[in-house]
Protein backbone atom coordinates (compact mmCIF):
# COMPACT_ATOMS: atom_id res chain seq x y z
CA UNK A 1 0.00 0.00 0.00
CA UNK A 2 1.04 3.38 -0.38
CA UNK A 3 2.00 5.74 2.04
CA UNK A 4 -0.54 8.20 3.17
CA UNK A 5 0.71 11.51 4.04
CA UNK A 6 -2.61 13.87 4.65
CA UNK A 7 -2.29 17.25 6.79
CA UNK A 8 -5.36 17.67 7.93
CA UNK A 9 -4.61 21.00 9.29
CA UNK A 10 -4.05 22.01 5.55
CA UNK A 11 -6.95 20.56 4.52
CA UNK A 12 -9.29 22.18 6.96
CA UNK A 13 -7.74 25.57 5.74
CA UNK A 14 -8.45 24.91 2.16
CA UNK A 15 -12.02 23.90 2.77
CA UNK A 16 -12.50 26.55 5.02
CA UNK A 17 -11.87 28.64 2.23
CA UNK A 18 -13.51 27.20 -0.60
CA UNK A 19 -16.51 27.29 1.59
CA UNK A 20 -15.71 31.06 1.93
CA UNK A 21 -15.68 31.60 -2.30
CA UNK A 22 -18.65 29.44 -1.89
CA UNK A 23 -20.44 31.81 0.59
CA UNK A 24 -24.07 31.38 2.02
CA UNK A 25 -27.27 32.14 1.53
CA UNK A 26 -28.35 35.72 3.22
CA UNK A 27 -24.64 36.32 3.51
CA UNK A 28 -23.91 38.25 0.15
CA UNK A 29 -20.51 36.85 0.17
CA UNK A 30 -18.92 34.61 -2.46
CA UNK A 31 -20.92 32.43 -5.31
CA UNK A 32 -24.58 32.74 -3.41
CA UNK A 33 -23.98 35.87 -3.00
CA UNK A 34 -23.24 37.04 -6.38
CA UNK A 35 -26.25 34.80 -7.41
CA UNK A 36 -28.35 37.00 -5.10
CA UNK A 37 -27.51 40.13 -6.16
CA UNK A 38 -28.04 38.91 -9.88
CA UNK A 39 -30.76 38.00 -9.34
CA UNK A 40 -32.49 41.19 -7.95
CA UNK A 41 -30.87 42.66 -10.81
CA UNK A 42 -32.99 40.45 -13.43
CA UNK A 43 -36.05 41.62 -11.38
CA UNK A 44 -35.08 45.32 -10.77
CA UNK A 45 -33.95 45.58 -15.09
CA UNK A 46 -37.35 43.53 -15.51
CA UNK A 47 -39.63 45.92 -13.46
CA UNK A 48 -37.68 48.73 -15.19
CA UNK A 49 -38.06 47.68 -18.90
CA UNK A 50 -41.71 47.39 -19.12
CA UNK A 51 -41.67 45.31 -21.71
CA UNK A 52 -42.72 41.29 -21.83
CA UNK A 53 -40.72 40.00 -24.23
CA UNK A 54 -37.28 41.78 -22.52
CA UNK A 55 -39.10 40.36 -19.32
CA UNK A 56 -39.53 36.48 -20.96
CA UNK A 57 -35.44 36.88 -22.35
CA UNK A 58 -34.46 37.45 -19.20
CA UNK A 59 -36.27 34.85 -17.53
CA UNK A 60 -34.97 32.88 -19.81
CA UNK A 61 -31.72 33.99 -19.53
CA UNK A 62 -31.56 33.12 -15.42
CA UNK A 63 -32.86 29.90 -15.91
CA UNK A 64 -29.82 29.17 -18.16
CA UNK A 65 -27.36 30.56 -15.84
CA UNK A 66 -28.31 29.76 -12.31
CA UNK A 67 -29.03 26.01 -13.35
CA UNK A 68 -25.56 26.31 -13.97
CA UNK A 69 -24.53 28.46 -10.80
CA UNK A 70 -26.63 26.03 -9.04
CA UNK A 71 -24.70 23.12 -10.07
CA UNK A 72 -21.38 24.66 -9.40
CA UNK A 73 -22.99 25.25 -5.87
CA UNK A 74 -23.83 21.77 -5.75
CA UNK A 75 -20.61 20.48 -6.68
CA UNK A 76 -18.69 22.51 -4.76
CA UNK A 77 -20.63 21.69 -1.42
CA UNK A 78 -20.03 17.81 -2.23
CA UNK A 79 -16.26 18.53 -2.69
CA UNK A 80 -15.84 19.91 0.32
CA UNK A 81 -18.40 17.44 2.33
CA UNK A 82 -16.49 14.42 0.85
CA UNK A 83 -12.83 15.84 1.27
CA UNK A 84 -13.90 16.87 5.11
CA UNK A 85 -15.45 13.36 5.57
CA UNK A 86 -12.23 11.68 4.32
CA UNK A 87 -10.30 13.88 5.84
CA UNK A 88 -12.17 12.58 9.14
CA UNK A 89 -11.32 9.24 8.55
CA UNK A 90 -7.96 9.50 8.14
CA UNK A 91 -7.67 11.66 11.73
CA UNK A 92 -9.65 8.80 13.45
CA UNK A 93 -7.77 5.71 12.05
CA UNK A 94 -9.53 4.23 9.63
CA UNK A 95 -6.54 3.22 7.47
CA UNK A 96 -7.33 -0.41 8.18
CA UNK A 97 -10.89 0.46 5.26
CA UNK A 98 -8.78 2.49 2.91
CA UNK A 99 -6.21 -0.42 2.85
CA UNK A 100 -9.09 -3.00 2.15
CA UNK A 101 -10.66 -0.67 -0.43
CA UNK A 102 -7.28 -0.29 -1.65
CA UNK A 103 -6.57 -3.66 -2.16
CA UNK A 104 -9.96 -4.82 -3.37
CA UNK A 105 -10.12 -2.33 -5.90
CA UNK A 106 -8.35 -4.81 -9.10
CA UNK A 107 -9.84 -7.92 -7.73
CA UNK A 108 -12.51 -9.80 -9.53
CA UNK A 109 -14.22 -12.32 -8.05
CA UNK A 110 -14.59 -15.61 -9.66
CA UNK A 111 -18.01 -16.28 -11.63
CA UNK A 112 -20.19 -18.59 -9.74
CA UNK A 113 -20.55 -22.12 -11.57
CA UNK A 114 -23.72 -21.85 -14.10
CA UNK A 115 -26.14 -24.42 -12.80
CA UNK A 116 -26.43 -27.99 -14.26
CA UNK A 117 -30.05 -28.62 -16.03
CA UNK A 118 -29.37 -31.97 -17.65
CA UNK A 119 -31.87 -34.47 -17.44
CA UNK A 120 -31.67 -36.05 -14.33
CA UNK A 121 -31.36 -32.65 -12.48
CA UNK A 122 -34.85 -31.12 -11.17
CA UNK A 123 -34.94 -27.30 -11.81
């Protein structure tokens, strides 16, 4: 196995801030935050145009773009939840589960034997 040589000091300072780029809702900092204040911008240049179909190309235009804001969000927060998590694991000892996974991960069972339905065998 190889060796494992995490610093989870390190790692709690990256995550802490990629969670600050990420920001949080209310907070007006980072991502969420610049997804908040675009969006009261669609409404405010909305309201302001008067006009439907500026009003529909904008709609359409946030839909676009905070399905994909969204799923940066969403990526981001499963980055961080699964490097913290593994992270976690490491601290408390569970080297013994990486190992296994470790060396499980190339092996292939053998095929169970197909089942004999000859003549003489019920089914």
């Amino acid at each position: 196995m190889s060796q494992w040589n995490i610093q989870p000091a390190a790692v709690g300072g990256v995550l802490t801030a990629v969670v600050g780029h990420l920001g949080e809702e209310g907070g007006g900092d980072g991502l969420i935050g610049v997804m908040q204040k675009v969006e009261e911008h669609i409404v405010d240049s909305g309201d302001y145009s008067k006009s439907p179909i500026i009003g529909m190309a904008l709609g359409e235009f946030a839909e676009h773009y905070f399905g994909i804001m969204g799923d940066m969000a969403g990526l981001t927060v499963a980055a961080v939840t699964g490097a913290s998590e593994a992270t976690t694991h490491y601290v408390e000892g569970d080297l013994e589960m990486a190992a296994e996974s470790q060396a499980n991960a190339g092996v292939i069972p053998e095929p169970e034997p197909a089942p004999n339905h000859g003549p003489n065998q019920a089914v």
